[in-house]
Protein backbone atom coordinates (compact mmCIF):
# COMPACT_ATOMS: atom_id res chain seq x y z
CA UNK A 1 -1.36 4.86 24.95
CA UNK A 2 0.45 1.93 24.04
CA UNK A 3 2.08 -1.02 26.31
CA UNK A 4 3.58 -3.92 24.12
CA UNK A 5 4.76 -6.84 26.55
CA UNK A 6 6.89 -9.71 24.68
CA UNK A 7 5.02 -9.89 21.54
CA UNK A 8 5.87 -12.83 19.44
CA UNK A 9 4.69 -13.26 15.70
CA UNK A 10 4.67 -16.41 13.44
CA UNK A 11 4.02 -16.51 10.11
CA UNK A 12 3.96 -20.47 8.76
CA UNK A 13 7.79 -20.18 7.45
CA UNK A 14 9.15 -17.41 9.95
CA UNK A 15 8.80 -15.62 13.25
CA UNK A 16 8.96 -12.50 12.45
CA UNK A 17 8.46 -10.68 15.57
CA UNK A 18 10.56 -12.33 18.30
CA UNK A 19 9.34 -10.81 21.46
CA UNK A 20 8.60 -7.06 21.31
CA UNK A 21 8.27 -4.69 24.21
CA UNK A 22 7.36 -1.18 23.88
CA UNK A 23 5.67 1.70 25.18
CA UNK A 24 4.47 4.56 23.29
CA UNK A 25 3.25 7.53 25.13
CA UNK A 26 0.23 10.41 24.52
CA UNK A 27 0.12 13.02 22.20
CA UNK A 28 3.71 12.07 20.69
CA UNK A 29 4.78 10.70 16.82
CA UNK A 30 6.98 8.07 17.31
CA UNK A 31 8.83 6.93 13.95
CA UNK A 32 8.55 2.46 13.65
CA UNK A 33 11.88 2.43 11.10
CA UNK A 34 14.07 -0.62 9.82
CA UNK A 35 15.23 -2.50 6.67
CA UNK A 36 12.24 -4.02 4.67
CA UNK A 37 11.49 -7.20 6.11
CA UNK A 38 12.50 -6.44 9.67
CA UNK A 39 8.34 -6.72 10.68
CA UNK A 40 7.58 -2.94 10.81
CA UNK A 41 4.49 -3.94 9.23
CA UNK A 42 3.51 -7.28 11.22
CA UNK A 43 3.96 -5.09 14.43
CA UNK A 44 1.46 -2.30 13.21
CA UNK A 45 -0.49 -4.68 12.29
CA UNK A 46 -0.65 -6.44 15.50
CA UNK A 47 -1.29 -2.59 17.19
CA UNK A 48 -4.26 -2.39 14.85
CA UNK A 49 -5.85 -5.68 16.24
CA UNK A 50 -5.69 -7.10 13.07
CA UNK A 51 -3.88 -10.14 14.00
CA UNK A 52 -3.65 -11.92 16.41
CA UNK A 53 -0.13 -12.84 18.40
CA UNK A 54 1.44 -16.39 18.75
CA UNK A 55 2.23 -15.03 22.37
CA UNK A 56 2.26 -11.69 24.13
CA UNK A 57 0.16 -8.91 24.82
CA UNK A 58 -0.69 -5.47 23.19
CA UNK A 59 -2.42 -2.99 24.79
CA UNK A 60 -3.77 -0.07 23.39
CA UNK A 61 -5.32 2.52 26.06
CA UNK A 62 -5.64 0.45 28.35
CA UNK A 63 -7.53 -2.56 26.47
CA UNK A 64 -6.60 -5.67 24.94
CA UNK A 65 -5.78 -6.15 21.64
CA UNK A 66 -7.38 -10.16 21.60
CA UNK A 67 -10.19 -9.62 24.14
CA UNK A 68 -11.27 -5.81 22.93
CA UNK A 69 -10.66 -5.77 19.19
CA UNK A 70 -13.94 -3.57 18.40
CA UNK A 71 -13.58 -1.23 21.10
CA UNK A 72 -9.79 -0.52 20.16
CA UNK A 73 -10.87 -0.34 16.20
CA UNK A 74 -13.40 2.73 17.36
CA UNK A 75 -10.51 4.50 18.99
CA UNK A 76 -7.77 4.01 16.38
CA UNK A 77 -7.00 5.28 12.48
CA UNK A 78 -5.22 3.08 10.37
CA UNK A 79 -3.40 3.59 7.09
CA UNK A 80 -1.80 0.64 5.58
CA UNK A 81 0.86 0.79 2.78
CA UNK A 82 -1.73 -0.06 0.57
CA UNK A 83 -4.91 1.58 0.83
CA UNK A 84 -8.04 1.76 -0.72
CA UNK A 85 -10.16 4.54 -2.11
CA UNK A 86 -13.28 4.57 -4.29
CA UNK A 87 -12.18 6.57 -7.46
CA UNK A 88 -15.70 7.41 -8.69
CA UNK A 89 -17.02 8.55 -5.50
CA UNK A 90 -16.45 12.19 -4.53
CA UNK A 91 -14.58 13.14 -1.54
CA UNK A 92 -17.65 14.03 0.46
CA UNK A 93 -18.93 10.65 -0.10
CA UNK A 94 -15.74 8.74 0.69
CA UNK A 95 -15.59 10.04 4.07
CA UNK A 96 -18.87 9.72 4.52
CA UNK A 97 -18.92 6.12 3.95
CA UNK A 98 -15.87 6.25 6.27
CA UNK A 99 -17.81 8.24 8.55
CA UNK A 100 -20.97 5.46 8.52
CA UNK A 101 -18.46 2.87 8.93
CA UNK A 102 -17.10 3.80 11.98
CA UNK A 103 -20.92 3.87 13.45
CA UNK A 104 -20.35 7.89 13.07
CA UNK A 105 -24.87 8.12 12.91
CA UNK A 106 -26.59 9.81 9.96
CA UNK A 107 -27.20 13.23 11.52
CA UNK A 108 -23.49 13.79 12.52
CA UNK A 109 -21.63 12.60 9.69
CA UNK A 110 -22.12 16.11 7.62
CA UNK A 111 -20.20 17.47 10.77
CA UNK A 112 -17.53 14.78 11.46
CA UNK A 113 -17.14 14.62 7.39
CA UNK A 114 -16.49 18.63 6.89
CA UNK A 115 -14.05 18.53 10.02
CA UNK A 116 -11.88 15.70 8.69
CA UNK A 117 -11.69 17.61 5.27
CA UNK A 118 -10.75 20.63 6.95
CA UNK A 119 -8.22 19.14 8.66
CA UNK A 120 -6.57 17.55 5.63
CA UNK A 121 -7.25 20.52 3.44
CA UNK A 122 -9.60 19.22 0.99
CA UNK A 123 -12.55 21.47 1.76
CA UNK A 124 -11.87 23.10 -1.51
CA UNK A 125 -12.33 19.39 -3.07
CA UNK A 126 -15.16 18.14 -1.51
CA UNK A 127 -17.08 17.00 -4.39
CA UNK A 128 -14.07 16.12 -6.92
CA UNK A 129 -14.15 12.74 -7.57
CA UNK A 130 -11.43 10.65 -5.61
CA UNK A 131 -9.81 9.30 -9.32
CA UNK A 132 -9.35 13.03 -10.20
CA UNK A 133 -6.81 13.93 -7.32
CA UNK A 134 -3.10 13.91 -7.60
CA UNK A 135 -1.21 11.30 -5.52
CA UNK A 136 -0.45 13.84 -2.94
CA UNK A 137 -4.39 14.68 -2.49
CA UNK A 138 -5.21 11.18 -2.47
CA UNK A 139 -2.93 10.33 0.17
CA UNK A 140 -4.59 13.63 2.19
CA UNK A 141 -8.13 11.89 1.20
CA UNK A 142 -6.55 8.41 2.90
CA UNK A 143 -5.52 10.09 6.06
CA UNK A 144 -9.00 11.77 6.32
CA UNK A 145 -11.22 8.49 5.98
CA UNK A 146 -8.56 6.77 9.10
CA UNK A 147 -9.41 10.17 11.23
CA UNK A 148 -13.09 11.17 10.40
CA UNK A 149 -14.36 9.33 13.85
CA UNK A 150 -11.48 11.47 15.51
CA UNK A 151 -9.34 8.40 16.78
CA UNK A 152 -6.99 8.97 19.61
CA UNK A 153 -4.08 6.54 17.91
CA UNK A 154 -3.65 6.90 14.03
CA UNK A 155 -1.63 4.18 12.98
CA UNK A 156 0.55 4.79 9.03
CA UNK A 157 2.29 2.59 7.35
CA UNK A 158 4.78 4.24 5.23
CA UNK A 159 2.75 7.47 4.36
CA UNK A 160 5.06 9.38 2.31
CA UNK A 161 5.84 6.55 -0.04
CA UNK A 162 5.77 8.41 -4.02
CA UNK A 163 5.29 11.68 -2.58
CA UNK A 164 6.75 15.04 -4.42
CA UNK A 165 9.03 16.67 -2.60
CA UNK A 166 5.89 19.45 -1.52
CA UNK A 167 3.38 16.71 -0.88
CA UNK A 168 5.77 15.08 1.55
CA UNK A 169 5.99 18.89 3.58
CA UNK A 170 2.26 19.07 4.05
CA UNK A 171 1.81 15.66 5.04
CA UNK A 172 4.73 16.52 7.63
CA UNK A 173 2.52 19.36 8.54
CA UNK A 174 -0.85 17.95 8.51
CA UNK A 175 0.80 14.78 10.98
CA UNK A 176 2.57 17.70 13.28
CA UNK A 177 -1.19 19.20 13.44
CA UNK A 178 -3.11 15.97 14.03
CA UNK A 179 -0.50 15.54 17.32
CA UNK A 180 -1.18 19.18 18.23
CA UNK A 181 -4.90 18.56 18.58
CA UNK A 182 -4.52 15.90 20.77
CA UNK A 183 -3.36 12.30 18.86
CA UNK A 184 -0.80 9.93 18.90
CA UNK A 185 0.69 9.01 16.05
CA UNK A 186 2.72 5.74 14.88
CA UNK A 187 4.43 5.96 11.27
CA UNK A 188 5.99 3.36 9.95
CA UNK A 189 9.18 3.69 7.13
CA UNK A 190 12.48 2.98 6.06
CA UNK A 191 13.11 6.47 4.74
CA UNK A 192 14.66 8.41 7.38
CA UNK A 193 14.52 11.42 5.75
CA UNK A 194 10.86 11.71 5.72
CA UNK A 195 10.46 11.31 9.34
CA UNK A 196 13.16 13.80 10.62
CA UNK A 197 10.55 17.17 10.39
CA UNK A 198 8.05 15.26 12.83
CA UNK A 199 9.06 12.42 14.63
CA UNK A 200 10.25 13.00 18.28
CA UNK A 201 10.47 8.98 19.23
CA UNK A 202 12.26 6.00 17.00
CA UNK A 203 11.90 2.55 17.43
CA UNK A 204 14.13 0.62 15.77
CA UNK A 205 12.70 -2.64 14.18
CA UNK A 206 16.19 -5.35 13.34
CA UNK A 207 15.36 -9.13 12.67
CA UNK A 208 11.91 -9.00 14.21
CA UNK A 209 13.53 -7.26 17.61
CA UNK A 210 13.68 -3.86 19.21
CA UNK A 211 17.31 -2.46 18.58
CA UNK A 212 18.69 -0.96 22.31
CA UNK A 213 15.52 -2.73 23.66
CA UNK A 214 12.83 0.61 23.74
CA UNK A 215 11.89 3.61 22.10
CA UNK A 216 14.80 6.57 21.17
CA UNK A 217 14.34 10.10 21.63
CA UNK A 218 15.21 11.89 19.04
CA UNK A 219 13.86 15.46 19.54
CA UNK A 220 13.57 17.74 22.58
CA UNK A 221 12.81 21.16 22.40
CA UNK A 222 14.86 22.11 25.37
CA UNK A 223 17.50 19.86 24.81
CA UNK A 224 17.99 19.27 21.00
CA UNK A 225 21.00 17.24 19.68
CA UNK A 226 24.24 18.89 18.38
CA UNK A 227 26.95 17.96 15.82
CA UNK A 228 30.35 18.61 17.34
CA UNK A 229 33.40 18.11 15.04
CA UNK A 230 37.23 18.26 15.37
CA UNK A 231 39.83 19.31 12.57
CA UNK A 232 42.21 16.87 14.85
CA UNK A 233 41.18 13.59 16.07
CA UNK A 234 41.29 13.54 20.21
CA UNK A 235 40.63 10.08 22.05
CA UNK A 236 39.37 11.66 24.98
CA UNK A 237 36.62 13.91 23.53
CA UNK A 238 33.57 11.56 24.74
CA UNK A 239 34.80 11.60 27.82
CA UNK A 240 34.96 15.39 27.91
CA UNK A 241 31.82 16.14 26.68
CA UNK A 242 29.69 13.48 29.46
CA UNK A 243 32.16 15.29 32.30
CA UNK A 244 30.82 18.85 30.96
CA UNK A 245 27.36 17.77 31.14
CA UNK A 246 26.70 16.87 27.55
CA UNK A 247 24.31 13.71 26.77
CA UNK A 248 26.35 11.65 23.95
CA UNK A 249 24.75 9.35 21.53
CA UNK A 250 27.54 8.90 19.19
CA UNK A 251 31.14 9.74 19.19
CA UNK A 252 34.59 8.52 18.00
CA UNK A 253 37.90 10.66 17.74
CA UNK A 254 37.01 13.14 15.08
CA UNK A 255 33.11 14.18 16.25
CA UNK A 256 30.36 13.39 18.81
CA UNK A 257 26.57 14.05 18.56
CA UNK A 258 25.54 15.26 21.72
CA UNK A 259 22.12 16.25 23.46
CA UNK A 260 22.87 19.46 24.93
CA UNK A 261 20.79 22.66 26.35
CA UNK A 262 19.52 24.84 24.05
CA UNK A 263 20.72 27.65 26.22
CA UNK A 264 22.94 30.09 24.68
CA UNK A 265 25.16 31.01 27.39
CA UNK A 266 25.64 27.35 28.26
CA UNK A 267 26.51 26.28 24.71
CA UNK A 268 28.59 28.67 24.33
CA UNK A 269 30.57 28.24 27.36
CA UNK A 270 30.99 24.26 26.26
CA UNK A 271 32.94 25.41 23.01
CA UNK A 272 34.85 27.57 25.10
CA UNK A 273 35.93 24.78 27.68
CA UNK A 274 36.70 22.32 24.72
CA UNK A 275 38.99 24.90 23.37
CA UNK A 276 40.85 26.05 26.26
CA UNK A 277 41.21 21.88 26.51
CA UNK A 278 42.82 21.92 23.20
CA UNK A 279 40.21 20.66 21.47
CA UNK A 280 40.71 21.98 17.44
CA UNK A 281 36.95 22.57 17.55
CA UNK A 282 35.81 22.59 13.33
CA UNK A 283 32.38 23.21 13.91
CA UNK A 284 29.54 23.65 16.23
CA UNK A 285 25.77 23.42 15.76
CA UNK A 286 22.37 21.63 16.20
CA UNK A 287 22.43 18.73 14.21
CA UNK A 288 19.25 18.48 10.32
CA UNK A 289 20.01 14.83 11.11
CA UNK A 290 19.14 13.11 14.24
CA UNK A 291 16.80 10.26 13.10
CA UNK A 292 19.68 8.85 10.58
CA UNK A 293 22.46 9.62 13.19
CA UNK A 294 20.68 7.64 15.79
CA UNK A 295 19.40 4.97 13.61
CA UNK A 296 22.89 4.14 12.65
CA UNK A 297 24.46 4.88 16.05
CA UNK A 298 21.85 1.10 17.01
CA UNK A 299 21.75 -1.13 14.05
CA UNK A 300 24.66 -2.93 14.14
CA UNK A 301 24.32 -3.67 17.71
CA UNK A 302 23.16 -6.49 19.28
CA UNK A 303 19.48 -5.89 19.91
């Protein structure tokens, strides 16, 4: 869906991308994180053909950003950090001025507008006034006007950003959904926390470069990560865990995270094996905290 080749950025003062390469691939929600300032939002930008690069080329299925700016705009969402909705119009009317906006013609917007409601849950809202709805309904309302003309790439920069602790779940759910029926999804953010229900990509954004050089996954069904910690440090547990058939990401003397089956038997066998080693195994399970573990496991090295 999306091909990035050596991207490079200038702002009058600053580069601030310094040649990016990426790929993102269908139907998945890759999470764009790093410190503020890092050019999360110059990149997204750049995605969402609104600017144009100093050198480089983005893609976006299969047409150029510079050369195809209209055609990409019909087949994207975006959602900026600071968006824009018409307080005295009425739900129905704000995506339906969406809707005409994105060439969506008279006699189908009714359609296209009651689907994107439905799919952000305001059907029950339709006609309240957008400067009546909470933060987390307005945010809902947002999403729906960037989807109405069913886009195949939504683009969100930082989405959960003032959200209640509930408001942030259904937008995790409502993103998890939009991927289900067929879209890819880029969110941007610094909070990892946010992105750790529905991410299953990261790309690390560090000084305007891509830390490891390419997207990190973070989530596999089959093969999710797992937390492995010692009561006793042991120098040689890394090394134990790759010859056993464990993926590790991170790992000194006292723990490792590890991408690992999800099969029973095998797991079980692994702790097993580490203790017959002698390994004074503390604990055992599927780690609540990729994103942050990776994240930290890269920044810090050279990118």
């Amino acid at each position: 869906m999306i091909e990035v080749e050596d991207l490079v950025y200038e702002y009058p003062t600053a580069r601030a991308l310094k040649g990016v390469s990426l790929k993102v691939a269908d139907q998945t929600i890759t999470a764009l994180v790093g410190p503020n300032g890092a050019g999360k939002t110059t990149l997204l930008r750049c995605l969402a053909a609104l600017e144009d690069p100093y050198s480089g080329k983005v893609v976006i299925d299969g047409m150029d950003t510079t050369h195809s700016p209209r055609e990409i705009h019909a087949r994207m969402g975006y959602l900026p950090d600071f968006y824009g909705l018409y307080d005295d119009l009425t739900v129905r009317r704000c995506l339906t001025y969406a809707a005409r906006s994105h060439s969506i013609t008279a006699g189908a917007t009714p359609k296209a507008v009651a689907k994107a409601a439905q799919r952000v849950g305001l059907s029950d809202r339709i006609d309240s006034k957008a400067g009546e709805l909470s933060r987390g309904l307005r945010q809902r309302l947002a999403i729906g006007q960037a989807i109405v003309h069913e886009p195949k790439l939504l683009l969100l920069d930082e989405p959960a950003a003032g959200l209640d602790p509930q408001a942030r779940r259904d937008l995790s759910a409502l993103l998890i959904a939009l991927r289900d029926g067929g879209m890819t999804l880029v969110v941007s953010s610094h909070i990892l926390a946010e992105l750790e229900d529905y991410c299953t990509e990261m790309i690390i954004i560090e000084n305007g470069l891509i830390a490891g050089g390419k997207a990190i996954k973070v989530r596999d069904d089959d093969r999710p990560r797992y937390m492995v910690a010692l009561a006793a440090p042991r120098a040689d547990l890394k090394d134990f865990l790759v010859a056993h058939g464990a993926d590790v990401s991170e790992a000194d003397e006292n723990h490792a995270v590890i991408v690992f089956t999800r099969n029973q038997t095998a797991r079980a066998k692994l702790v097993r094996d580490l203790v017959m080693a002698g390994f004074e195994v503390a604990s055992f399970g599927e780690s609540s905290k990729a994103l942050e573990q990776t994240y930290f496991a890269q920044v810090g090295h050279k990118a």
